[in-house]
Protein backbone atom coordinates (compact mmCIF):
# COMPACT_ATOMS: atom_id res chain seq x y z
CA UNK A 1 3.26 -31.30 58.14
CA UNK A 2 6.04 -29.20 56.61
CA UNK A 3 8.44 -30.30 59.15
CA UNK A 4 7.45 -33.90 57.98
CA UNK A 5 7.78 -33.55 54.68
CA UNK A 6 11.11 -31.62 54.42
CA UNK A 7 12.34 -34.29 56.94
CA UNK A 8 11.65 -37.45 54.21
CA UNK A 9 13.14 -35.16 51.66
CA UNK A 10 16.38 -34.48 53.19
CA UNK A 11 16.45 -38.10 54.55
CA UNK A 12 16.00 -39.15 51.36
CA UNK A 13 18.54 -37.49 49.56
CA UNK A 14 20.80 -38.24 52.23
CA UNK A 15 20.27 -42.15 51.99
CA UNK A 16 20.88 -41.67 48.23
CA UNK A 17 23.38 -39.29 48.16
CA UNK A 18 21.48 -36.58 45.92
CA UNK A 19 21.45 -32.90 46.30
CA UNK A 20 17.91 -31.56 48.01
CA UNK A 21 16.73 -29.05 45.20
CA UNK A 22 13.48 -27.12 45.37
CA UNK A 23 12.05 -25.62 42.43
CA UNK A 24 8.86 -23.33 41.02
CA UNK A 25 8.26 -21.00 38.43
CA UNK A 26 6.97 -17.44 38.92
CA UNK A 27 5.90 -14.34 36.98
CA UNK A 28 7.20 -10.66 37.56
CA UNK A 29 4.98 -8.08 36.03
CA UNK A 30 5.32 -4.83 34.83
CA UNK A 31 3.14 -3.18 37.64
CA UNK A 32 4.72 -2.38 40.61
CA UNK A 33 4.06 -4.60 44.07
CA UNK A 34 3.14 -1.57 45.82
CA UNK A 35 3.94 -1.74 49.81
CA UNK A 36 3.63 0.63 52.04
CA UNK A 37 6.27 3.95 52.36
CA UNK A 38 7.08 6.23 55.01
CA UNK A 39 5.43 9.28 53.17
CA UNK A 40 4.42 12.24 55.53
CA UNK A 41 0.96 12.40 55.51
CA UNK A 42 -1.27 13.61 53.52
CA UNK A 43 1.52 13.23 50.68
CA UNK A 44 0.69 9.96 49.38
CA UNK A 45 3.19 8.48 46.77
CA UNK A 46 1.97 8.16 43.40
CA UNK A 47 3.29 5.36 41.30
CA UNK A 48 3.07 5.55 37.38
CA UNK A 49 2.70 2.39 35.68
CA UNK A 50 1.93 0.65 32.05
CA UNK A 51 -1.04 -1.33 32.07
CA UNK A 52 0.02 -4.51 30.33
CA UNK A 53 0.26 -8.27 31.07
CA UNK A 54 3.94 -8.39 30.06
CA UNK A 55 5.62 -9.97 32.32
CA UNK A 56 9.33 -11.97 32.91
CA UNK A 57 8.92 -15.60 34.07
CA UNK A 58 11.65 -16.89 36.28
CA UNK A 59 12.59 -20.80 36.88
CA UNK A 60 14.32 -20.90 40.15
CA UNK A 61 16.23 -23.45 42.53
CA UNK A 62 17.49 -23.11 45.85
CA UNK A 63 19.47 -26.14 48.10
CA UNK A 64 19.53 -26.29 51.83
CA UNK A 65 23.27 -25.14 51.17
CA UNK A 66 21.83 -21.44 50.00
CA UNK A 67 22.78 -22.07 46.45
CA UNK A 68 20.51 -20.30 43.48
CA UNK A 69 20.00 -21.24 40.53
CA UNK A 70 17.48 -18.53 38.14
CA UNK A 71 16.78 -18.28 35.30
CA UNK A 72 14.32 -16.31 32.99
CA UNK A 73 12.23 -15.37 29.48
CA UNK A 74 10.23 -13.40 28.18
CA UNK A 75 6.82 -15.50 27.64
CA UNK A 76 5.72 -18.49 30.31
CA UNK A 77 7.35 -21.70 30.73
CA UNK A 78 6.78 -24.70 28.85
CA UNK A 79 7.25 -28.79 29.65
CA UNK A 80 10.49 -28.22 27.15
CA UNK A 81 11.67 -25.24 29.52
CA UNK A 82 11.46 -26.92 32.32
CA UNK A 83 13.82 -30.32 31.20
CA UNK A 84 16.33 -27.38 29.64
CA UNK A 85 16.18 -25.91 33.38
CA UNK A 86 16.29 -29.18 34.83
CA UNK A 87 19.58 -30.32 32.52
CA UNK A 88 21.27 -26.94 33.27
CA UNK A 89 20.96 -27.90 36.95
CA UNK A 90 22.29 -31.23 36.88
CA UNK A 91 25.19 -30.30 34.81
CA UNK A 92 25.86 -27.00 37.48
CA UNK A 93 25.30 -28.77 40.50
CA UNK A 94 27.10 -32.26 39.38
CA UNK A 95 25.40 -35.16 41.47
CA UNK A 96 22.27 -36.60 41.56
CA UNK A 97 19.19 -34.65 42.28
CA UNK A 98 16.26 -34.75 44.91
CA UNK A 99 13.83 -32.47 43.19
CA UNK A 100 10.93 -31.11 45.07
CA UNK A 101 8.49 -28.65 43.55
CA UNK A 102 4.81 -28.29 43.47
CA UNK A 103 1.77 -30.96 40.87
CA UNK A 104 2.01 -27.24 38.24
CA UNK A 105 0.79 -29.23 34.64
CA UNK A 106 4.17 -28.26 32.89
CA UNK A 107 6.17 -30.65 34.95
CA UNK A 108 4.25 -33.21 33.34
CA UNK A 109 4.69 -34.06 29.37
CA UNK A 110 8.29 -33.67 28.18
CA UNK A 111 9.35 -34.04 31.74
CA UNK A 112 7.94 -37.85 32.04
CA UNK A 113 9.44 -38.22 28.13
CA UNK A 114 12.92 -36.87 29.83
CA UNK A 115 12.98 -39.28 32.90
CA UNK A 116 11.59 -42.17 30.54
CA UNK A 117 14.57 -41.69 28.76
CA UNK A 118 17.03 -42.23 31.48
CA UNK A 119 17.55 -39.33 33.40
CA UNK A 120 15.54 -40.79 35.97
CA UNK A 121 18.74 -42.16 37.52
CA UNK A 122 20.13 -38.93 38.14
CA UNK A 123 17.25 -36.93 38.56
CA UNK A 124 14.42 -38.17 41.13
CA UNK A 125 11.32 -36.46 41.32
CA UNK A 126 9.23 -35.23 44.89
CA UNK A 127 5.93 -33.70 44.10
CA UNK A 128 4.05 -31.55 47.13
CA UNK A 129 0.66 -32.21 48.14
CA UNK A 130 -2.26 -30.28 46.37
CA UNK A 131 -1.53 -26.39 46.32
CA UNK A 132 1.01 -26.13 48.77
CA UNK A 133 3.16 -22.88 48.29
CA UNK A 134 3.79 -22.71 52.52
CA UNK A 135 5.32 -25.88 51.91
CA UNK A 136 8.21 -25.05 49.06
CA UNK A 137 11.39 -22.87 50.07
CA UNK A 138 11.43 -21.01 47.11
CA UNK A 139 8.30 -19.75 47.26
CA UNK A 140 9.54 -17.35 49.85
CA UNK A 141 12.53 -15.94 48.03
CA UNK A 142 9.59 -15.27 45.24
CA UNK A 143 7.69 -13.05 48.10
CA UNK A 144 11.35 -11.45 49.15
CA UNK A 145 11.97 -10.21 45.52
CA UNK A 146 8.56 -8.31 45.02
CA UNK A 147 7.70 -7.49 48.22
CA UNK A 148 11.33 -6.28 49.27
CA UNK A 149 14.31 -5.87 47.05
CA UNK A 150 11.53 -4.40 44.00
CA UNK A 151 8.60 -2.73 46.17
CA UNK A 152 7.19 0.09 45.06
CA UNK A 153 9.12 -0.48 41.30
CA UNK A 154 7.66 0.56 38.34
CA UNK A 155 9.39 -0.54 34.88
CA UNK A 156 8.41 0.54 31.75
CA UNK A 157 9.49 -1.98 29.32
CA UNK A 158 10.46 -5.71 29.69
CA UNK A 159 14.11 -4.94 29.23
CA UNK A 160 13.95 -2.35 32.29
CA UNK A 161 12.22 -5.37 34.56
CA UNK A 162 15.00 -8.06 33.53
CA UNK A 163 17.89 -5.75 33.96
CA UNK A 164 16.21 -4.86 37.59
CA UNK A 165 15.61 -8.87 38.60
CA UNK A 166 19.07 -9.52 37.62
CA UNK A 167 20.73 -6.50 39.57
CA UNK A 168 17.70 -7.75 42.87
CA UNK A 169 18.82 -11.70 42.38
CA UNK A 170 22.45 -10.61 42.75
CA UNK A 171 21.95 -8.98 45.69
CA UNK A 172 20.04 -12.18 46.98
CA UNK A 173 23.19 -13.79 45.88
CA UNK A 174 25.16 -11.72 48.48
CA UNK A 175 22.45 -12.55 51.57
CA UNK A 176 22.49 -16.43 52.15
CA UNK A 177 20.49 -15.26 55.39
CA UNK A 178 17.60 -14.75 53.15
CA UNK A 179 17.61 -18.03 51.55
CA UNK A 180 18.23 -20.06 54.71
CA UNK A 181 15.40 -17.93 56.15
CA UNK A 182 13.61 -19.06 53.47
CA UNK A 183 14.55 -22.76 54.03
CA UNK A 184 14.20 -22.19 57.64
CA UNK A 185 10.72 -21.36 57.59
CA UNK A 186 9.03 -24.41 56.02
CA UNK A 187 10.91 -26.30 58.87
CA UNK A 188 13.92 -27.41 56.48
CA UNK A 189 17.33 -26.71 58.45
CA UNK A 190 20.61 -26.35 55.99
């Protein structure tokens, strides 16, 4: 079924000569995504963390061509943060856009107002079926940042865990293996 559906997209944007985008939102806490370490035994690493529900919300995009696009804020994402995200991408990327990204209830309100209001010709919308996060891209590079480049991180303060995604997304930035992996394994081929 992924195969399928990546398939239609790409066709798609193909036929109409729009970029394939993929897009979702995701939260990065202060505590750490523990995994496991190569302690000796009997030494078990203790990690020290703040209990809060602080967290960092990111907006992401990534094309079959291994571009990213992030960005982030302090509090979670509105409708209105969303058509800001969505503008900053079509002015970055320059063409027409095949947008495919999961049924989450903030890409409903201002979006609709937003592609009532013309950007609809530029800007075409693909929504997944039900809760689908196998099925999106980006969803991997999500899993990559917590459960590889910031495993086992602890942050103390919300300016600590943005200064740490940006230095982790850079480093993405440098391994276009990793987001054509990510691509690769919903059955979308760059």
């Amino acid at each position: 079924m992924a195969r399928a559906g990546c398939a239609c997209a790409q066709k798609k944007s193909l036929t109409e000569q729009r970029t394939l985008v993929f897009l979702d939102e995701a939260g990065f806490y202060l505590l750490p995504a523990a995994v496991r370490t190569y302690a000796p035994i009997g030494q078990t690493p203790i990690l020290h963390e703040t209990l809060t529900r602080d967290h960092r919300a990111l907006i992401g995009a990534i094309t079959p061509t291994g571009q990213l696009y992030v960005r982030g804020q302090d509090r979670a994402f509105t409708s209105t943060d969303v058509v800001r995200f969505l503008t900053h991408l079509q002015r970055q990327i320059g063409t027409k856009l095949l947008v495919v990204w999961d049924g989450a209830p903030i890409h409903y309100g201002e979006v609709k107002t937003f592609l009532a209001q013309g950007a609809a010709t530029d800007l075409h919308i693909e929504r997944l079926p039900g809760y689908a996060p196998d099925l999106n891209p980006i969803e991997g590079l999500w899993h990559y940042l917590k459960q590889v480049e910031l495993k086992n991180m602890c942050c103390h303060d919300l300016d600590e865990l943005r200064h740490e995604l940006d230095k982790a997304i850079a480093r993405v930035r440098h391994k276009p293996h990793v987001i054509d992996g990510c691509i690769r394994q919903v059955g979308c081929y760059s």
